[in-house]
Protein backbone atom coordinates (compact mmCIF):
# COMPACT_ATOMS: atom_id res chain seq x y z
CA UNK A 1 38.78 201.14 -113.86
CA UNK A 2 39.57 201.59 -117.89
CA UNK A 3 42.77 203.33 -117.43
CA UNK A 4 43.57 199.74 -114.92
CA UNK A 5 42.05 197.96 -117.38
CA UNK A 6 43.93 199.24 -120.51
CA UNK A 7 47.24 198.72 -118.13
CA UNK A 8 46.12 195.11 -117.43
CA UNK A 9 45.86 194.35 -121.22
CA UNK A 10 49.21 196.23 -122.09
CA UNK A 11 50.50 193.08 -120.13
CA UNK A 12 49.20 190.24 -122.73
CA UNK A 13 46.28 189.39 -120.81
CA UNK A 14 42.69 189.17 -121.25
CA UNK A 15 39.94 188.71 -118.39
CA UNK A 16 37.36 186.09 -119.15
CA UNK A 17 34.95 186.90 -121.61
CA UNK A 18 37.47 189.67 -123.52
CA UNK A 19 38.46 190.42 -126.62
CA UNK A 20 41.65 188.68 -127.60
CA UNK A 21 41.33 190.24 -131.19
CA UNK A 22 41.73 193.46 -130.55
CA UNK A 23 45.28 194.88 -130.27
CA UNK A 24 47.05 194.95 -126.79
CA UNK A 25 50.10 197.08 -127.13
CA UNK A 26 52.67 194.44 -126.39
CA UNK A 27 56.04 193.96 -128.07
CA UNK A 28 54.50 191.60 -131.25
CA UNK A 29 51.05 191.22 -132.31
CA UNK A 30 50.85 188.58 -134.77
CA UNK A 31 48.94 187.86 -137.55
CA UNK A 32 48.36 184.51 -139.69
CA UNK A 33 45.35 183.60 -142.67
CA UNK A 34 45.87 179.50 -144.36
CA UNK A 35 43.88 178.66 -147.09
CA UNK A 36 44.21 175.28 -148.28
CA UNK A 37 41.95 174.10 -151.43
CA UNK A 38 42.09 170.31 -151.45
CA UNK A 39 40.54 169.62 -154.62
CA UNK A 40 43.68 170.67 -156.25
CA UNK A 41 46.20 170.73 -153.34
CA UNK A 42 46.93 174.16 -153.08
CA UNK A 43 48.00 175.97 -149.88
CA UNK A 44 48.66 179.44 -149.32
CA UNK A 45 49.63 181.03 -146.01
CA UNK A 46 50.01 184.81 -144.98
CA UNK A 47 51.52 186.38 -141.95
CA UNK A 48 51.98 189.84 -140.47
CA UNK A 49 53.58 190.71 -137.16
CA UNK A 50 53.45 193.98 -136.03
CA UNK A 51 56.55 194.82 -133.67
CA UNK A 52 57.76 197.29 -131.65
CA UNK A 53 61.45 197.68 -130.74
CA UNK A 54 60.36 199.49 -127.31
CA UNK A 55 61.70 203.00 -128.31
CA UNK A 56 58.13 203.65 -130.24
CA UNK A 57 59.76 202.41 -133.26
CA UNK A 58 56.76 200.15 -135.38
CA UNK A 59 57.58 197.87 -138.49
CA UNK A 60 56.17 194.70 -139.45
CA UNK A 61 57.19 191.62 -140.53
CA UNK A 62 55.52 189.64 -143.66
CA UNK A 63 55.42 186.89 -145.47
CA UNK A 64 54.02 184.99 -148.16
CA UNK A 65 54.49 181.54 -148.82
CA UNK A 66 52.87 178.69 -150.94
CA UNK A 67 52.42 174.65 -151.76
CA UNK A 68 53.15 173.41 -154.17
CA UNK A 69 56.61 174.56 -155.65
CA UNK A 70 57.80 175.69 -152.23
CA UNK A 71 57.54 179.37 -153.30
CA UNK A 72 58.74 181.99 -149.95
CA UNK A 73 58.82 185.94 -150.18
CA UNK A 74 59.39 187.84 -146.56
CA UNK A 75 59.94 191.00 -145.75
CA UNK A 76 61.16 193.67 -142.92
CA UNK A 77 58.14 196.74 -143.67
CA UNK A 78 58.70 200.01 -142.30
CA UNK A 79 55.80 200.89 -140.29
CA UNK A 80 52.70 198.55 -139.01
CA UNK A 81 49.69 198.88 -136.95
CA UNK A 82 47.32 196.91 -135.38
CA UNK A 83 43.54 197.85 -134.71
CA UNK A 84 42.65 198.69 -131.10
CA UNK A 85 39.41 197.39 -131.73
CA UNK A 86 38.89 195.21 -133.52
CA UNK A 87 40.70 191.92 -135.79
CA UNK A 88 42.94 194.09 -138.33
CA UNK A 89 46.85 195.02 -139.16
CA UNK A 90 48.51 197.05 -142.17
CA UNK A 91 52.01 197.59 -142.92
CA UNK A 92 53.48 199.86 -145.44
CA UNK A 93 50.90 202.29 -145.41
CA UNK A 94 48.33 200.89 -147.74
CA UNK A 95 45.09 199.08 -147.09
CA UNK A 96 45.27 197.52 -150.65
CA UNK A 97 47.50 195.18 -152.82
CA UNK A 98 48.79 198.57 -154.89
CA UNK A 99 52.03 199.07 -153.39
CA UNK A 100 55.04 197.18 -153.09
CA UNK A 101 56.11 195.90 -149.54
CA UNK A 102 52.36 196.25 -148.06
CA UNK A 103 50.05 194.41 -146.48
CA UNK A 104 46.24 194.44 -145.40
CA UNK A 105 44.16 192.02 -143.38
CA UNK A 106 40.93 192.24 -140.99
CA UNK A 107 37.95 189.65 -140.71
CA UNK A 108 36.84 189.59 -144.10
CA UNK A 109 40.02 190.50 -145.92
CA UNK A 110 43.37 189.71 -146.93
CA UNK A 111 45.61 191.66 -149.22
CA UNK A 112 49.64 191.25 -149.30
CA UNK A 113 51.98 192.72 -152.36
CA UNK A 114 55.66 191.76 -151.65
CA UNK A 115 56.71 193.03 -154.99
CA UNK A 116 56.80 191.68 -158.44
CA UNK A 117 55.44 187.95 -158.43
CA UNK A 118 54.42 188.07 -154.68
CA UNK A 119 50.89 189.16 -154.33
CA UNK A 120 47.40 187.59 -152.90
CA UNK A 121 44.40 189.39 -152.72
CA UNK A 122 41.21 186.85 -151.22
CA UNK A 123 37.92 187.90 -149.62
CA UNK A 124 36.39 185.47 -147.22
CA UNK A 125 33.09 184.82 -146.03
CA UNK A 126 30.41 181.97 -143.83
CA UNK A 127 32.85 182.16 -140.92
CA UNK A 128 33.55 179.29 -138.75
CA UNK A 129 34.44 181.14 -135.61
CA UNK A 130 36.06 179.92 -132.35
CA UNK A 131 32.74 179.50 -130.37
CA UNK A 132 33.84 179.70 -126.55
CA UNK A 133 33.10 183.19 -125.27
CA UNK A 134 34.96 182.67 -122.21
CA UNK A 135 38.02 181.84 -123.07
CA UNK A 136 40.17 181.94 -126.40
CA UNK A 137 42.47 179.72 -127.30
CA UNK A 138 45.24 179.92 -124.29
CA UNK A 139 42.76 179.33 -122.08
CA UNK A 140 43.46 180.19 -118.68
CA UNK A 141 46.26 181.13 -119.37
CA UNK A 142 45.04 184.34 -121.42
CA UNK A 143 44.34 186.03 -117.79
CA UNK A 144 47.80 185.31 -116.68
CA UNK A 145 50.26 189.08 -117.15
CA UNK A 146 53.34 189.27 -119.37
CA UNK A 147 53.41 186.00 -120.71
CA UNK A 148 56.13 185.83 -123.46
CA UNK A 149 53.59 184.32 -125.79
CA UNK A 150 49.83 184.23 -126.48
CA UNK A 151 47.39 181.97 -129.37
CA UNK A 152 44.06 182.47 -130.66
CA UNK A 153 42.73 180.74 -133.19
CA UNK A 154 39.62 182.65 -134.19
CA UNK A 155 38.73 181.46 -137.63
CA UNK A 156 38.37 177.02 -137.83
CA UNK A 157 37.00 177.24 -141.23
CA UNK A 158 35.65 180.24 -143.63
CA UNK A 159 35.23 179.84 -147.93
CA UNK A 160 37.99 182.03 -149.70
CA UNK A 161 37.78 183.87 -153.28
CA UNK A 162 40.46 185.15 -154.46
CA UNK A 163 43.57 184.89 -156.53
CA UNK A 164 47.63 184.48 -155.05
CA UNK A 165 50.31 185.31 -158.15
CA UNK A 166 53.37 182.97 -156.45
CA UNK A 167 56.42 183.43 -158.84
CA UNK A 168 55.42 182.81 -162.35
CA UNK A 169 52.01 181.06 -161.03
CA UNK A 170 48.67 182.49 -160.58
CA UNK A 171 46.38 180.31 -158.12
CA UNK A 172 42.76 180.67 -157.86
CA UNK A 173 42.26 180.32 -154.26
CA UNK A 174 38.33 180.73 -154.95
CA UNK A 175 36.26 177.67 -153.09
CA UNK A 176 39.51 177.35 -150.48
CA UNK A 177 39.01 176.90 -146.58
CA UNK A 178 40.96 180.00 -144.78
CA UNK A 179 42.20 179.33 -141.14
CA UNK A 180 43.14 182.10 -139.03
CA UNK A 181 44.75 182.93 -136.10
CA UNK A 182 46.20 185.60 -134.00
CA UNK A 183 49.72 185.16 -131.42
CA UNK A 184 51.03 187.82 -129.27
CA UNK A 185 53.38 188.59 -126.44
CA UNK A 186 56.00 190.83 -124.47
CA UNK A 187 59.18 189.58 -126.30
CA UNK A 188 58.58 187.91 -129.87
CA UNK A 189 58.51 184.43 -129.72
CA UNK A 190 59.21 181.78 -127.36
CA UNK A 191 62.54 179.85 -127.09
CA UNK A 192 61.01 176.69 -128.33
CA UNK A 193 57.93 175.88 -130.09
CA UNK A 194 55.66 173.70 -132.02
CA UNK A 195 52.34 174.18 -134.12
CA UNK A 196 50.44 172.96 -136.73
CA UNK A 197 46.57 173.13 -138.73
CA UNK A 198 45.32 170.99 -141.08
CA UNK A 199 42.49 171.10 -143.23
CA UNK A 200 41.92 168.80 -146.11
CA UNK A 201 40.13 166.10 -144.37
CA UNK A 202 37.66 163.69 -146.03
CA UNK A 203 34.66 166.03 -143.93
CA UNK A 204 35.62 169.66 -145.17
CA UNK A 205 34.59 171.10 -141.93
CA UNK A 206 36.82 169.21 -140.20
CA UNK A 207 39.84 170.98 -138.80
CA UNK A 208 42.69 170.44 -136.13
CA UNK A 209 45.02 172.85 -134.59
CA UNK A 210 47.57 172.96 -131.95
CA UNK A 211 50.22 175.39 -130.74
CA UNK A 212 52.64 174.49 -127.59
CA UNK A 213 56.14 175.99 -126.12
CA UNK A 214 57.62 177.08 -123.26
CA UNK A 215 55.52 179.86 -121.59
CA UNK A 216 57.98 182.08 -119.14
CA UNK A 217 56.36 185.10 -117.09
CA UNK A 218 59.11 186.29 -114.93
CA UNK A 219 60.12 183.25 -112.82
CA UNK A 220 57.53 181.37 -113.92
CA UNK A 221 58.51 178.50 -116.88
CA UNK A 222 56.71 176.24 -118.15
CA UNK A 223 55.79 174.02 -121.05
CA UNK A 224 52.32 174.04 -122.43
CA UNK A 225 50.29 172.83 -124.99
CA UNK A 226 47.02 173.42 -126.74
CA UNK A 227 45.22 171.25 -128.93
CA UNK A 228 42.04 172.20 -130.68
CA UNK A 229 39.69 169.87 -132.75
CA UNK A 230 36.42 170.96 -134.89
CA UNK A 231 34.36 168.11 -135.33
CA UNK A 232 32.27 167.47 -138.36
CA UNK A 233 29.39 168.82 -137.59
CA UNK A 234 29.77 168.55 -134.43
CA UNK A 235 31.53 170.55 -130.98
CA UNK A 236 34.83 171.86 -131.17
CA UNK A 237 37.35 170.04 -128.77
CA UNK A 238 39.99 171.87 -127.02
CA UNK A 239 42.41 170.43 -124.37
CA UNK A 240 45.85 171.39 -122.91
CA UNK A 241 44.38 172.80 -119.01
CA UNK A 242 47.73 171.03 -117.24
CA UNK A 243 45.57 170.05 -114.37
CA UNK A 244 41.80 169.11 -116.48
CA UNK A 245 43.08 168.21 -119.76
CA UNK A 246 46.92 167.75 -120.36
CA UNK A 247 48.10 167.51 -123.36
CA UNK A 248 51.56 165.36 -124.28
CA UNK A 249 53.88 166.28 -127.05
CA UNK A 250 57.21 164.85 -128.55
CA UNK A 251 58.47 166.90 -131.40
CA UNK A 252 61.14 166.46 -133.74
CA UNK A 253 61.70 168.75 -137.16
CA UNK A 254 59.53 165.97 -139.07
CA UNK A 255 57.51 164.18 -136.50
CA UNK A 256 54.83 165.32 -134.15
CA UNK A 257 53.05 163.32 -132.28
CA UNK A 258 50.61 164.87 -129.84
CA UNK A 259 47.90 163.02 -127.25
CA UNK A 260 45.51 165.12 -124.49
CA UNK A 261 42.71 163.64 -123.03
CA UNK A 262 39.69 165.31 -120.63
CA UNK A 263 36.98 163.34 -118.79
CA UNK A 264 34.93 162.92 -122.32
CA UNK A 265 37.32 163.44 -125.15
CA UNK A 266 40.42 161.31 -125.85
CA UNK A 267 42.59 163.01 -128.77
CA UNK A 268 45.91 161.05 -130.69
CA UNK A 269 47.38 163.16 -133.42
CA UNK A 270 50.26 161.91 -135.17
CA UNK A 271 51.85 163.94 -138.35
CA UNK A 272 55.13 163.81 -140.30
CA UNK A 273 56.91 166.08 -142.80
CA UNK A 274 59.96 165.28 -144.16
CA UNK A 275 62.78 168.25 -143.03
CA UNK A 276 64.01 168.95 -146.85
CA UNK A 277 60.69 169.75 -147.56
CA UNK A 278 60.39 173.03 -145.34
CA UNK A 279 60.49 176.52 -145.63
CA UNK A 280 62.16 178.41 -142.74
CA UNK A 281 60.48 181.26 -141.63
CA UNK A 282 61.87 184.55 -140.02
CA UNK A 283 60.40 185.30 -136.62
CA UNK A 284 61.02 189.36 -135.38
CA UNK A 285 63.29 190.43 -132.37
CA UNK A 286 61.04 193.37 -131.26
CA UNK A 287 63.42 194.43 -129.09
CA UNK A 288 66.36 194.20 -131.62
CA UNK A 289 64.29 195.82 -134.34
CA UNK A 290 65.04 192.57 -136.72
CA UNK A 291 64.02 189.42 -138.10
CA UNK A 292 66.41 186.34 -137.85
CA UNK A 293 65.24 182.59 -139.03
CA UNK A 294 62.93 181.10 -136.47
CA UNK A 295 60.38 178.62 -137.21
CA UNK A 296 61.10 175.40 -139.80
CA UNK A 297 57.74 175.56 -141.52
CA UNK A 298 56.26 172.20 -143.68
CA UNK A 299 53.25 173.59 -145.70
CA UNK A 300 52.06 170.28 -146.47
CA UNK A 301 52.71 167.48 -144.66
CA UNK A 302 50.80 164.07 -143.65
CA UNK A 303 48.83 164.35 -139.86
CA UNK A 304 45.98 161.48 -138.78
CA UNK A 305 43.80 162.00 -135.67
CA UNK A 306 41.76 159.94 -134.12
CA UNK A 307 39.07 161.46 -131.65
CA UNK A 308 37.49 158.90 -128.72
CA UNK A 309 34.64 159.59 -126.52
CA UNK A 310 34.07 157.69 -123.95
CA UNK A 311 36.86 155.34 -125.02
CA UNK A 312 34.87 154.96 -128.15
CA UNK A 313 35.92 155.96 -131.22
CA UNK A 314 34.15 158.81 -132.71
CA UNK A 315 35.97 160.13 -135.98
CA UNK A 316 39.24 159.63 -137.78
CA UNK A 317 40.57 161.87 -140.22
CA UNK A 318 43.45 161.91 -142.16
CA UNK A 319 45.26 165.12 -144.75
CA UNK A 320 47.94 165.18 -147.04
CA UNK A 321 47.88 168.91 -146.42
CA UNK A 322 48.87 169.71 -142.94
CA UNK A 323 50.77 172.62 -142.29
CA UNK A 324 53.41 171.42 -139.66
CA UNK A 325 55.99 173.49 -137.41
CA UNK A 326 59.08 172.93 -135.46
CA UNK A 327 60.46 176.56 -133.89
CA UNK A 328 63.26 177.87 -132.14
CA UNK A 329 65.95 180.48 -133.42
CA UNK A 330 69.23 178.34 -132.76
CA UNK A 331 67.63 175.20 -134.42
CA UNK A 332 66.55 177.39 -137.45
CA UNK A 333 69.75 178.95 -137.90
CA UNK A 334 71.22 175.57 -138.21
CA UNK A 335 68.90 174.62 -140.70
CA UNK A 336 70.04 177.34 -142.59
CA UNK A 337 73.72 176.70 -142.22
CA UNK A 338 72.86 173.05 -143.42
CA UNK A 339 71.59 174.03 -146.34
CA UNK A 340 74.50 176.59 -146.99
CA UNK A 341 73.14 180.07 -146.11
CA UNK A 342 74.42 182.65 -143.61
CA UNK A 343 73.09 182.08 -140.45
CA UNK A 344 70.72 184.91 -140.01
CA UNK A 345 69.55 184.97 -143.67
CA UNK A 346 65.44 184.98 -143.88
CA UNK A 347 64.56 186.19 -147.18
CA UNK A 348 64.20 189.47 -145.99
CA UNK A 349 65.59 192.82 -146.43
CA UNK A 350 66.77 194.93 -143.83
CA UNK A 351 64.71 197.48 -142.38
């Protein structure tokens, strides 16, 4: 039954009640930390994918990125792993900030040193973990094989300290709130997708979520999308079940408007980020053994939501700080062409 079980999870999947942190062995196991400190409107985001082209090959892609002053630093790292075990991934063959072009992070920690000016080193603590045991955040859909694409948002709210040196500025993260998540799947990324999180609201243990696409597993092809609210104090919401709790989406490079609904909860979420404003992000091709643009990233845009029970209204919230995302590799390569680049420049060196 283990060696059928380890098979089954080499897939994507995850049977009720798993572990969706742990590693799986697909193509791209991805990694992503946000800390947002709203008292002076700081963000800071980190990412990590650990790839392989198929061929045993392992590298990682990272990145560093920060709000304001639009500072971006990615990188192609030789080498990458990703625990088997538990939450964790390193690239570049350090578990600290001490050498160039590395990269550390588990549950408690996050290191990343992309070179001179590019560094963040944070600790964070009193977790706000995702509290379903049955399911994580794809729902369902995390039992379903060989999905091109899998999200778990594991950490709704944790207290940072720490520093980030971001070109010639040194933030103190210290007193932040860190998001995390983790996104995985047989072939990278899917051919179109949206996503966004947003802390910053008027309750700091407020937070909002969402991730959607187009999920493909062989003939299968479909759009999905999940949409996860923690409530002050309260439950945390999560609908996109097609059947129980659909979720609707329309999604333009600066507008996102996003509305699911279950027999109790009735969720609006409506956010905008103007498209001059964005960073965009390289996304790997596993199977290429390369990064290419991918994702138009806003690090801090505006997003509202408005939560109803019962047709009643429960709580609003509103953040000047949402992080906001648009993906797809032909619609970031023309972003990049519009703004005078090569077409498959990320900010990255080659491998």
């Amino acid at each position: 039954m283990g060696q059928l079980y380890d098979a089954y999870r080499r897939t994507g999947a995850d049977l009720p009640f798993g572990d969706p942190l742990r590693a799986h062995g697909v193509a791209m196991e991805g990694y992503f930390w946000r800390f947002t400190r709203p008292d002076t409107g700081d963000v800071v985001i980190a990412l990590c994918g650990v790839n392989e082209s198929g061929t045993g090959d392992r590298w990682a892609t990272v990145g560093l990125a920060g709000h304001p002053g639009g500072f971006l630093r990615t990188a192609a790292v030789p080498g990458g792993s990703a625990a088997p075990d538990r939450l964790g991934a390193c690239a570049g063959g350090a578990d600290s900030t001490s050498r160039a072009g590395s990269f550390f992070g588990d549950d408690g920690r996050v290191c990343v040193n992309l070179g001179d000016r590019a560094r963040l080193d944070v600790t964070v603590s009193s977790h706000a973990r995702w509290p379903r045991r049955r399911f994580g955040g794809s729902s369902a859909f995390q039992c379903v094989p060989a999905l091109n694409q899998y999200w778990h948002p594991w950490l709704l709210g944790g207290r940072v300290h720490g520093t980030a040196v971001l070109g010639d500025e040194e933030i103190d993260l210290t007193g932040a709130y860190a998001y995390a998540e983790k996104n995985w799947g047989r072939g990278g990324f899917p051919d179109s997708w949206w996503w966004g999180q947003a802390h910053g609201f008027d309750d700091p243990d407020a937070c909002v979520a969402f991730a959607g696409g187009v999920v493909t597993a062989g003939p299968l092809r479909t759009e999905v999308t999940a949409l996860v609210v923690a409530l002050p104090g309260g439950p945390v919401i999560r609908l996109g079940n097609p059947v129980t709790s659909p979720v609707r989406a329309a999604v333009t490079d600066e507008t996102w408007s996003l509305h699911g609904r279950n027999r109790q909860w009735n969720v609006g979420v409506e956010a905008e980020s103007p498209l001059d404003a964005a960073h965009v992000l390289p996304v790997p091709m596993p199977s290429e053994r390369r990064n290419v643009p991918g994702a138009i990233e806003h690090l801090a845009g505006r997003l509202t939501v408005e939560v109803r029970r019962r047709g009643r209204v429960h709580w609003r919230g509103e953040t000047l700080l949402a992080a906001l995302e648009h993906g797809g590799i032909d619609r970031a390569r023309a972003e990049v062409r519009r703004r005078g680049g090569p077409a498959d420049a990320t900010g990255a060196p080659p491998l």
